[in-house]
Protein backbone atom coordinates (compact mmCIF):
# COMPACT_ATOMS: atom_id res chain seq x y z
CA UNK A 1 0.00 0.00 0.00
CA UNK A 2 1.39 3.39 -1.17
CA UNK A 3 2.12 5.86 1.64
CA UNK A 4 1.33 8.87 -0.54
CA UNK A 5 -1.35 9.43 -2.53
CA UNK A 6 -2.39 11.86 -5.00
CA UNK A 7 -6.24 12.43 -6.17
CA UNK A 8 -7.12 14.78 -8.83
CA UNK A 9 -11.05 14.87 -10.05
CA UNK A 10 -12.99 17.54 -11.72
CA UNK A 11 -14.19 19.37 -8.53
CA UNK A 12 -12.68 19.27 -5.00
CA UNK A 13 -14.58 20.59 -2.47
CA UNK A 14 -12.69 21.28 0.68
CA UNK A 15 -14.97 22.53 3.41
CA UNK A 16 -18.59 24.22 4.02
CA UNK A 17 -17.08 27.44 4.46
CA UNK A 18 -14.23 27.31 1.05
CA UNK A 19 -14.87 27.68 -2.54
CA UNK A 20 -15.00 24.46 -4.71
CA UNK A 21 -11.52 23.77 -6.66
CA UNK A 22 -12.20 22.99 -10.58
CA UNK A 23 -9.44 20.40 -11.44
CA UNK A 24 -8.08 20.29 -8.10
CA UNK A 25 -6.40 17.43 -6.04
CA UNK A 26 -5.07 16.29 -2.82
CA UNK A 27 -2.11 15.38 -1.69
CA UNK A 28 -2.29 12.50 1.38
CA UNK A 29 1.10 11.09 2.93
CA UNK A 30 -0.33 7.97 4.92
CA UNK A 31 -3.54 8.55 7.08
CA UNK A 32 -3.25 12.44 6.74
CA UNK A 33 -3.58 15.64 4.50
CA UNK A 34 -0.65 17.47 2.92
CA UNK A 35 -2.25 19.99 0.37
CA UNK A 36 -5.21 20.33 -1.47
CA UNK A 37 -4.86 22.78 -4.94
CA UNK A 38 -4.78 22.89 -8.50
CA UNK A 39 -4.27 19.39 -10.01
CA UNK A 40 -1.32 20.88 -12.21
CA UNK A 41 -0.01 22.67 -9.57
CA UNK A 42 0.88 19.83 -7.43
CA UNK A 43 1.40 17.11 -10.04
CA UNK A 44 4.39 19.91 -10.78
CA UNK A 45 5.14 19.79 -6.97
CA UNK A 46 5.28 16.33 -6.60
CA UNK A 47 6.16 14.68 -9.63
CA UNK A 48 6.96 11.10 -8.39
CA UNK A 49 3.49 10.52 -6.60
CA UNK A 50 1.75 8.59 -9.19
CA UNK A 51 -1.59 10.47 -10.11
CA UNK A 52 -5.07 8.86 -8.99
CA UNK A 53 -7.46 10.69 -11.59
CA UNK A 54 -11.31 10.12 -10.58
CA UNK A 55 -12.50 11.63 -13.85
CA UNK A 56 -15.13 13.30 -14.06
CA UNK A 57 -16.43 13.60 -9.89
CA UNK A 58 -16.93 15.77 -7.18
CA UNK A 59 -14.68 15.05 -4.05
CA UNK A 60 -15.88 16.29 -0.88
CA UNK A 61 -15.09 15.87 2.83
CA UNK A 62 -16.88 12.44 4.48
CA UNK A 63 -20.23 12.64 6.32
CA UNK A 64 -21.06 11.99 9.67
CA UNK A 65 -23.72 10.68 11.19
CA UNK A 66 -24.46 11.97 14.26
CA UNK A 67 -27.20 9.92 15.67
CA UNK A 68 -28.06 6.45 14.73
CA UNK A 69 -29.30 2.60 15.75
CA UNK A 70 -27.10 0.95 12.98
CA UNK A 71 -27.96 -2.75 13.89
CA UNK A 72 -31.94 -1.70 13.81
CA UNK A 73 -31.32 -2.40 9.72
CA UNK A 74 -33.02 -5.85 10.84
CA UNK A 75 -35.97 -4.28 11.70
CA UNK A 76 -36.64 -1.92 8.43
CA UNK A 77 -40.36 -2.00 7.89
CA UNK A 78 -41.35 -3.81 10.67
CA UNK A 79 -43.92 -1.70 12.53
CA UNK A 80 -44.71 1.45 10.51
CA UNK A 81 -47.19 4.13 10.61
CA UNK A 82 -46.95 4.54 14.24
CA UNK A 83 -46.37 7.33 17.11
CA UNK A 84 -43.12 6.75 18.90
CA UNK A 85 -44.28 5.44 22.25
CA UNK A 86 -46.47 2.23 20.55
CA UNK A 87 -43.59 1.40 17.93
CA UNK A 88 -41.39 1.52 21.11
CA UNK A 89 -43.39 -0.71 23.59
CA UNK A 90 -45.59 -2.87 21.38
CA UNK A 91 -42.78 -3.71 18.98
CA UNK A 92 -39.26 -2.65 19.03
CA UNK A 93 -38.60 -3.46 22.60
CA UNK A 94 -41.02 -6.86 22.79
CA UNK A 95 -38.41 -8.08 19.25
CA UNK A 96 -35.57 -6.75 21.43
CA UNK A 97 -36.25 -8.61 24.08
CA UNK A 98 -34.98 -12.17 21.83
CA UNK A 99 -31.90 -10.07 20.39
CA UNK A 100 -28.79 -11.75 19.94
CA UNK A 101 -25.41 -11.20 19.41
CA UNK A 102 -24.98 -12.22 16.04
CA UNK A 103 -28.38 -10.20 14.78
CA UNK A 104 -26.36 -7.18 16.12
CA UNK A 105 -23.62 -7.75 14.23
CA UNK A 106 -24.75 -8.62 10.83
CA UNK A 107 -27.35 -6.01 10.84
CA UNK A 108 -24.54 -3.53 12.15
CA UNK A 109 -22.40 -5.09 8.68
CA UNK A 110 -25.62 -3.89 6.63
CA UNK A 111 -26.15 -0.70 7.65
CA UNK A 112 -22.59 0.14 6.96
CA UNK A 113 -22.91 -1.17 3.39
CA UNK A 114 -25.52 1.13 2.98
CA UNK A 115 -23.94 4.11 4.89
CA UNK A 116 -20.83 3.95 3.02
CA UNK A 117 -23.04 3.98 -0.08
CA UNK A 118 -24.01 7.81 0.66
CA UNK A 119 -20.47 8.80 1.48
CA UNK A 120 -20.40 8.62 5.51
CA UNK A 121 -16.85 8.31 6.73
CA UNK A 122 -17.48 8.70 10.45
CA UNK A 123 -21.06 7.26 12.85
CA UNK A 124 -22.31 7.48 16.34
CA UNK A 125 -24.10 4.24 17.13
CA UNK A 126 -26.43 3.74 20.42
CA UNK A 127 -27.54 0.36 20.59
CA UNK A 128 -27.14 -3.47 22.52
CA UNK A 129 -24.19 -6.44 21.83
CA UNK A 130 -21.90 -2.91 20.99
CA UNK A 131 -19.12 -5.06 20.89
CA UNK A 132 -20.04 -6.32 18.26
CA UNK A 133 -21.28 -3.74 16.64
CA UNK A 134 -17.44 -2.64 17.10
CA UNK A 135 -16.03 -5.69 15.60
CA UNK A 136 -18.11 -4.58 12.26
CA UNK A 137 -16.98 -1.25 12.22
CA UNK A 138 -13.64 -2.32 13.01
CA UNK A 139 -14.04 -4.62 9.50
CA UNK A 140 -15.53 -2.32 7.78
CA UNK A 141 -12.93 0.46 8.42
CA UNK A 142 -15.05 3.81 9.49
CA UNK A 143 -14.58 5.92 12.12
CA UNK A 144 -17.60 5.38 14.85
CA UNK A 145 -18.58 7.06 18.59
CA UNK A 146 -20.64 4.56 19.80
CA UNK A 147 -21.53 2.91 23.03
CA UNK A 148 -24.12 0.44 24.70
CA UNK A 149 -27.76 1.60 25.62
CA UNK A 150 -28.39 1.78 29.34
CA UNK A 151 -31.61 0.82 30.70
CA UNK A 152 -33.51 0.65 33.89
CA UNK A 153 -34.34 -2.31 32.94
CA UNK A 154 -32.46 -5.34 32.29
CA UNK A 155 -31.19 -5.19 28.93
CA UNK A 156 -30.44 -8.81 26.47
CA UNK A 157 -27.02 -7.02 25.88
CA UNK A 158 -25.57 -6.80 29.53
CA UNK A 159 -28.56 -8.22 31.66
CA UNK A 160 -28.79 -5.70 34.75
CA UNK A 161 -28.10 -1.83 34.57
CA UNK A 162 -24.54 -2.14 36.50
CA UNK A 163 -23.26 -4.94 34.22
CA UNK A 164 -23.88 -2.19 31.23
CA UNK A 165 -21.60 0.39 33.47
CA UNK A 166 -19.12 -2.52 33.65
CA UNK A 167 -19.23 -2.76 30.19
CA UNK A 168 -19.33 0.45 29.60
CA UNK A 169 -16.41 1.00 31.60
CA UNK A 170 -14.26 -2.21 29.65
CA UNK A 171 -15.15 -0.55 26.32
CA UNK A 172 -13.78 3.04 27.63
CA UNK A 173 -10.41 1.03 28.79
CA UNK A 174 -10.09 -1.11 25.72
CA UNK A 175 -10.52 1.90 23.72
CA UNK A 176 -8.72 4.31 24.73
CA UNK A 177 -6.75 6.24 22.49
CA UNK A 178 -7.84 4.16 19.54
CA UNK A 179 -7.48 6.09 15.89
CA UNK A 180 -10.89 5.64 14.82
CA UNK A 181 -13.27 4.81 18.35
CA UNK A 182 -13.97 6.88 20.64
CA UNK A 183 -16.49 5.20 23.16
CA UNK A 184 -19.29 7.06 24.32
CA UNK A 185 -21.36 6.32 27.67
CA UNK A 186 -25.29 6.17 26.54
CA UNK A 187 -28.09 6.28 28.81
CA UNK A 188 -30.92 5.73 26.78
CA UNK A 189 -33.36 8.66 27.44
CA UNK A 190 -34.99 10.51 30.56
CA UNK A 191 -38.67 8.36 30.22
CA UNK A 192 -36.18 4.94 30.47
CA UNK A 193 -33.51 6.02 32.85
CA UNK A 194 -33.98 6.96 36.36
CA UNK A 195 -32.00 9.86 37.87
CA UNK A 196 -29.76 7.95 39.94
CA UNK A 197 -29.12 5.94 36.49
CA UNK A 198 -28.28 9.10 34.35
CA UNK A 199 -26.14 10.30 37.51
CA UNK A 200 -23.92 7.23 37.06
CA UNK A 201 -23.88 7.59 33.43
CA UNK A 202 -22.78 10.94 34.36
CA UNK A 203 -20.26 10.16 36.84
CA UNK A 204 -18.52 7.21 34.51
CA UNK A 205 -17.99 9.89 31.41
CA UNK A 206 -16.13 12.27 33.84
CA UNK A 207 -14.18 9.75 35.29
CA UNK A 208 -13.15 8.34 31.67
CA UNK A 209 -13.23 12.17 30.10
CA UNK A 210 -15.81 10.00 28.10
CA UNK A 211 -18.65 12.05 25.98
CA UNK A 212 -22.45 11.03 27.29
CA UNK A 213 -25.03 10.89 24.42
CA UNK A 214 -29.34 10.60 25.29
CA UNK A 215 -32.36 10.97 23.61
CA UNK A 216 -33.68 14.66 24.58
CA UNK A 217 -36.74 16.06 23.98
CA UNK A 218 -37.92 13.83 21.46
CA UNK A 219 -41.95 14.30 21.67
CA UNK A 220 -44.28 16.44 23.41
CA UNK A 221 -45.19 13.24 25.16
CA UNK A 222 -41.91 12.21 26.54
CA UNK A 223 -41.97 15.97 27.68
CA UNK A 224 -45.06 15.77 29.52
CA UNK A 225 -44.31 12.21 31.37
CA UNK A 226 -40.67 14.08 32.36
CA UNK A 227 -43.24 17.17 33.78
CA UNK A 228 -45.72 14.61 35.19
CA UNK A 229 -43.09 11.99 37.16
CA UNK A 230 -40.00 15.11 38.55
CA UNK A 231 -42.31 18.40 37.95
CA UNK A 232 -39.62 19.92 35.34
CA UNK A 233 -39.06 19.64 31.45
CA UNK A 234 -36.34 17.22 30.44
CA UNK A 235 -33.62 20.14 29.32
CA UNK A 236 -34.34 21.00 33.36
CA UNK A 237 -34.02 17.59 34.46
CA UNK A 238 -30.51 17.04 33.22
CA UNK A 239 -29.36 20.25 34.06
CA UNK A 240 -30.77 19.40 37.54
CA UNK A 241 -29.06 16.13 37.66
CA UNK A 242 -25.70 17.80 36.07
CA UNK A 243 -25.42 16.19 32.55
CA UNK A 244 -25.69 19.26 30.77
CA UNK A 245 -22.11 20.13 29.18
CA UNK A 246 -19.87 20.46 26.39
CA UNK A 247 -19.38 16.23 26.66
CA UNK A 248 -23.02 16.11 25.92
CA UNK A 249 -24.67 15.07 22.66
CA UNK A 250 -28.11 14.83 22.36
CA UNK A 251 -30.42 13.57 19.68
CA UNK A 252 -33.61 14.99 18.39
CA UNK A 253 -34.49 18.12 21.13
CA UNK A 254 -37.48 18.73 18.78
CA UNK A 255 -39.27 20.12 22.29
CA UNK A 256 -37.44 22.82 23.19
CA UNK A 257 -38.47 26.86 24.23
CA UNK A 258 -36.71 29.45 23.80
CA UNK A 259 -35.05 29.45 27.69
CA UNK A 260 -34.07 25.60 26.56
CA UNK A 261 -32.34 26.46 23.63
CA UNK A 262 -30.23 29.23 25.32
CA UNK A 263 -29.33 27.19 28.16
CA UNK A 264 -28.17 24.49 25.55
CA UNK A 265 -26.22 26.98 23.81
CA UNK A 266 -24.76 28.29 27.37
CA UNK A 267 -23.46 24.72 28.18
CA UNK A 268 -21.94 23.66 24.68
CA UNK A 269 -24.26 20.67 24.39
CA UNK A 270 -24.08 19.34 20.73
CA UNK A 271 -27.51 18.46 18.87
CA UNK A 272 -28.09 15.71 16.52
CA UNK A 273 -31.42 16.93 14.21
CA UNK A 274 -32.75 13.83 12.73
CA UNK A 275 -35.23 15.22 10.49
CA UNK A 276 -36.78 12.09 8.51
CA UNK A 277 -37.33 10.27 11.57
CA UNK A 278 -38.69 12.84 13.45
CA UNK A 279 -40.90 13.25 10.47
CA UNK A 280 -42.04 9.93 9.59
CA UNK A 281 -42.86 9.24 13.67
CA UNK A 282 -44.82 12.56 13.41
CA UNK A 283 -42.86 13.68 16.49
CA UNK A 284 -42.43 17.36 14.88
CA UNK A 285 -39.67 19.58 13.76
CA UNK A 286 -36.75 20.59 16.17
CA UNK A 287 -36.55 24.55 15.80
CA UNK A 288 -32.52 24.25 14.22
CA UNK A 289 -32.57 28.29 12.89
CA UNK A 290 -33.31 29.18 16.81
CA UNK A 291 -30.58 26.70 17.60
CA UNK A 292 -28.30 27.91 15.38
CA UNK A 293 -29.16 31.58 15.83
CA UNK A 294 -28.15 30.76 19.66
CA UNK A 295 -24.61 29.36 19.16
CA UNK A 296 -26.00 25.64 19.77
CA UNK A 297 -23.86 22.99 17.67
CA UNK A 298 -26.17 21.15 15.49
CA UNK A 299 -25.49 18.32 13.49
CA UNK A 300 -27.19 15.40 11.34
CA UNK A 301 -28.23 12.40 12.11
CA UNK A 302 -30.44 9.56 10.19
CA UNK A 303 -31.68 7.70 13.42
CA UNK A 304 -32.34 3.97 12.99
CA UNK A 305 -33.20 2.44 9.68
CA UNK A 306 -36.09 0.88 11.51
CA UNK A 307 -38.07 4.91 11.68
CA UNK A 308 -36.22 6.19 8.40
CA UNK A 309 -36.27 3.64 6.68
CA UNK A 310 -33.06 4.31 5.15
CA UNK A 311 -29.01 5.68 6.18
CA UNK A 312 -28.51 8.11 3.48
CA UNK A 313 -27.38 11.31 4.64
CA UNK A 314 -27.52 12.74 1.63
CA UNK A 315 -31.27 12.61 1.67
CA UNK A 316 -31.26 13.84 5.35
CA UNK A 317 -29.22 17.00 3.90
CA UNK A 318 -31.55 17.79 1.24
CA UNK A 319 -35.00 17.40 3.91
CA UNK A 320 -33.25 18.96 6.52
CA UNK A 321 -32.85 22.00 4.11
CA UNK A 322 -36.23 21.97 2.94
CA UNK A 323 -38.12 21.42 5.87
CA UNK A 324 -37.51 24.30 7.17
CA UNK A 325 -37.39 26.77 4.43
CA UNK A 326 -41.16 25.40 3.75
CA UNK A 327 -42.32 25.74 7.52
CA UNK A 328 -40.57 29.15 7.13
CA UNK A 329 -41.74 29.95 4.20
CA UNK A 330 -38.46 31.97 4.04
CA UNK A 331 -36.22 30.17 1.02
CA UNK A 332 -32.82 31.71 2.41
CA UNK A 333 -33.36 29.76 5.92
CA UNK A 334 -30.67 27.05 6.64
CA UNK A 335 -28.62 27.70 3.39
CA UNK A 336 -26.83 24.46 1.36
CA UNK A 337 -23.50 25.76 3.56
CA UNK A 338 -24.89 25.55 6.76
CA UNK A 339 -26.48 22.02 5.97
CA UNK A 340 -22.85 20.63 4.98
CA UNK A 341 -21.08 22.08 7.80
CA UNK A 342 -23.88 20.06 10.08
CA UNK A 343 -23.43 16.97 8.17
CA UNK A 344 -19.10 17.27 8.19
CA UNK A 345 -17.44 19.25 10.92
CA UNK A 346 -19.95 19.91 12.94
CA UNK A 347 -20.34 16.23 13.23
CA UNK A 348 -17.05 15.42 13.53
CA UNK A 349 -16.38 17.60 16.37
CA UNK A 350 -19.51 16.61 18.22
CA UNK A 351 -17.76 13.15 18.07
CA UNK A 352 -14.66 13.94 19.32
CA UNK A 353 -13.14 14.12 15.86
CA UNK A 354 -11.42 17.42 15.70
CA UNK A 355 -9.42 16.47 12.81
CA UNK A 356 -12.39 15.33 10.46
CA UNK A 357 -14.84 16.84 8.18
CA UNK A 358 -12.79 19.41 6.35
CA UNK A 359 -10.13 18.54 3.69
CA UNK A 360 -7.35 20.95 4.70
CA UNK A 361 -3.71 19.58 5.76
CA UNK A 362 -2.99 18.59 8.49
CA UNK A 363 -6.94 16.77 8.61
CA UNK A 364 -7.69 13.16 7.82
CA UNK A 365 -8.19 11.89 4.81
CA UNK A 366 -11.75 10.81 5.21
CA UNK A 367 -13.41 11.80 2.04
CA UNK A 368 -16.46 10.53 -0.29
CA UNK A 369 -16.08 11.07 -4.34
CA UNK A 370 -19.72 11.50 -6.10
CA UNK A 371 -19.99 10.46 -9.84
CA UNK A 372 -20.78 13.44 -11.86
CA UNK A 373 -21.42 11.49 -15.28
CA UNK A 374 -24.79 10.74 -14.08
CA UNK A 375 -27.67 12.79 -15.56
CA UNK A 376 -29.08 13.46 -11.98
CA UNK A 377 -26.39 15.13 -11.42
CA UNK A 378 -25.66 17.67 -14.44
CA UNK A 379 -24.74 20.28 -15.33
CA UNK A 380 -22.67 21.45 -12.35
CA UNK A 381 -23.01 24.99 -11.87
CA UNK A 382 -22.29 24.67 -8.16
CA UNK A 383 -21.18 21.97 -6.52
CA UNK A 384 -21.71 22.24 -3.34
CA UNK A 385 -25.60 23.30 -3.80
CA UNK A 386 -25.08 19.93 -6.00
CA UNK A 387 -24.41 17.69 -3.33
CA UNK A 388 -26.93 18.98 -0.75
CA UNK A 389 -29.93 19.54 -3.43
CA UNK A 390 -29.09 16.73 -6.17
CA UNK A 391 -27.55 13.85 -4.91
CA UNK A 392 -28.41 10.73 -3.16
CA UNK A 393 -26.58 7.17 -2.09
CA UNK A 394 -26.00 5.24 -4.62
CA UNK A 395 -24.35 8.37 -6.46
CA UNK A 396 -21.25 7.84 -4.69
CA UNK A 397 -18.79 6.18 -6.38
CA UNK A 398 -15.79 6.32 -3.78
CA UNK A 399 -14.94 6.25 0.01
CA UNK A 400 -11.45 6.88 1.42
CA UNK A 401 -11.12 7.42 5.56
CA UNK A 402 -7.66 7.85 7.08
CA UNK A 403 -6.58 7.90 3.75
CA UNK A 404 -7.80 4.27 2.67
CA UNK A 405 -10.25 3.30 0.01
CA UNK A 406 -12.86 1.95 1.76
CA UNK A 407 -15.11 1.67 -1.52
CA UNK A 408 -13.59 2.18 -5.20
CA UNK A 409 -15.90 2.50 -8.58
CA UNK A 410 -18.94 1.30 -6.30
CA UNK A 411 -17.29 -1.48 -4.65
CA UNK A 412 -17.12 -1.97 -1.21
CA UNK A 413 -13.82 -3.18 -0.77
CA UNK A 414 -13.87 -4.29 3.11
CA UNK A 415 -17.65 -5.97 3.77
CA UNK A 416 -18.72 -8.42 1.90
CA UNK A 417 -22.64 -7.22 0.54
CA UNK A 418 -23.54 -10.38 -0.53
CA UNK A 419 -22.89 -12.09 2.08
CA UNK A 420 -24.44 -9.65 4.59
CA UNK A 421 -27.41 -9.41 2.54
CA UNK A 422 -28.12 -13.47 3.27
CA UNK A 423 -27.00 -13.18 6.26
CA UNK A 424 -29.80 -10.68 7.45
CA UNK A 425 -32.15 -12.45 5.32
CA UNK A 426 -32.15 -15.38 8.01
CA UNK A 427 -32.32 -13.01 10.87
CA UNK A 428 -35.55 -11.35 8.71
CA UNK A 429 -37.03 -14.58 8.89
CA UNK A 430 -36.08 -15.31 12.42
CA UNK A 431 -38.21 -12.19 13.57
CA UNK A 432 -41.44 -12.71 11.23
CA UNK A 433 -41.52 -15.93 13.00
CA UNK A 434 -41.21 -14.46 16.27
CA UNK A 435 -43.83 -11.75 15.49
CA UNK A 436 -46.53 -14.44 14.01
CA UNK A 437 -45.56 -12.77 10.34
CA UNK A 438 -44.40 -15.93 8.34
């Protein structure tokens, strides 16, 4: 494996916040970025680097996922049409109760197929059997912030809540310092975790210097069970119970006042909007100009293929922008910029990837290349409006993180699809008897 690379495609586009390069390139010496410029330019500069020319493509930095349920790919059209609270209780967490190891992991193989598939370099994964869920990132070659669900109640991952700290706490040791996995500590949600629980969630990340990620603020029903059970909102309820920081990542917070948001903003928590999900469970729309306008660090997640249906980011982009400008009716609302710097750097540093999500030296080489011969997908008059507006997964033709190819000409080059695809197939089965659906 050459140590130095250097890509050259029609269109580079280095960050949310820089002007696309035509004919431009990249220069990468192992797992990092040297330079990014003019193709000619540094073909001149380095002229024994053999060139890597992606034709006719759009290179941009890799996405991240801020908020998912990867192994939950099992479930895809399961139980659909539903409010949250019955999808939870009545079927998710009834089929959860028989989850095994090896459903986990296969599942976790499949949704990374299909996340590489829309150009996502880097994930954060809640969800039960993590280590195994870590063994398929770990093949597949990503970078991921993940970490096991804690529960009140006894869980088929760990059994009882203090086995999950313990395993918490083995994944935080065993991981420490690793390139690509930063373990997170992940109680579950306010309506599913008592105080004292999210207190030792709490007390575990600061001991480790661990990030904690929850479920806030979902639905106006979780908020009204947080109001009926402690008499305060759930933004309150962490803040009384001292989880509220700038090592907290939260998904949804589609319930939030003004007073929320601010306090939010005031203690650096990071926000992962998952629009489609939110959406398609008809929990609302989380108020992201207010955040945004407040100094709060959004950024995008997909949530679990089993209330998406689908992974692709690039579809969560292109919603995420439109949701909003048509609630607003204001068309200049969350601009095509703002939507990639939620979806790359934002992301990335929500993670605890400070390096990521830009392609600038001295970052990692975690980029996706999108395939510009497609009709879709011409003419280009700007590329990044492009990639937010235009394209989808499947229009991704390559994925490089810490400066390996990960997926060249639409091959994934470290999971085997077909394999996974039969694999999950079995486990399909498996549940429709379970569920009286055969």
């Amino acid at each position: 494996m050459r140590e130095e690379k250097l890509i050259k495609a029609t269109w580079v586009l280095p960050a949310w916040d820089r002007e696309p390069l035509y004919q431009g390139a990249i220069f990468i010496r192992k797992e990092r970025i040297i330079e990014v410029g003019p193709a000619q330019e540094l073909r001149e500069r380095y002229p024994a680097v053999p060139v890597e020319d992606l034709g006719e493509a759009l290179i941009f930095p890799g996405l991240v996922n801020a908020h998912t349920h990867a192994s939950m790919t099992i479930f895809r059209g399961l139980a659909e049409d539903l409010p949250l609270m019955t999808w939870l209780h009545e079927y998710i967490f009834p089929v959860e109760s028989r989850l095994r190891s090896e459903w986990v992991y296969w599942g976790a193989k499949l949704a990374l197929c299909e996340m590489l598939r829309s150009g996502i370099t880097a994930v954060c994964d809640m969800y039960l059997f993590e280590p195994y869920v870590i063994r398929a990132v770990e093949e597949a070659g990503v970078r991921a912030a993940l970490g096991e669900g804690l529960f009140d109640f006894p869980s088929p991952g760990y059994g009882p809540l203090e086995e999950g700290l313990r395993l918490t706490e083995d994944l935080l040791r065993a991981f420490a310092g690793h390139p690509r996995i930063r373990v997170m500590v992940m109680p579950h949600a306010v309506y599913t975790c008592s105080p004292e629980t999210l207190k030792k969630a709490a007390r575990l990340a600061e001991r480790y210097g661990a990030r904690l990620h929850i479920h806030l603020s979902e639905t106006a029903e979780e908020v009204s069970q947080c109001l009926e059970r402690y008499g305060r909102r759930p933004v309150a309820h962490l803040e009384v119970l001292g989880l509220l920081g700038e090592n907290l990542h939260v998904a949804h917070a589609v319930e939030l006042t003004d007073e929320e948001i601010e306090l939010l903003a005031r203690k650096g928590v990071s926000v992962a909007h998952c629009p489609e999900s939110n959406l398609k469970l008809g929990s609302g729309v989380a108020r992201v100009p207010e955040m945004l306008e407040a100094g709060v660090r959004v950024t995008l997640g997909t949530d679990g293929p089993a209330s998406n249906n689908d992974l692709d980011l690039l579809s969560e982009m292109r919603t995420a922008a439109l949701l909003q400008k048509g609630l607003r009716r204001d068309p200049t609302v969350l601009p095509a910029r703002e939507i990639l710097r939620m979806a790359t750097e934002e992301g990335a540093r929500a993670l605890g990837f400070e390096r990521c999500g830009r392609l600038e030296p001295g970052y990692e080489a975690d980029l996706a290349v999108l395939d510009l011969t497609r009709p879709d997908l011409a003419p280009v008059h700007d590329p990044l409006a492009l990639l937010v507006y235009s394209a989808r997964a499947g229009a991704v033709r390559e994925v490089m993180v810490a400066g390996q190819w990960l997926m060249r000409e639409g091959q994934i080059l470290t999971l085997d699809e077909e394999e996974t695809r039969h694999w999950v197939a079995g486990i399909a089965q498996e549940i429709r008897e379970f569920l009286g659906k055969s």
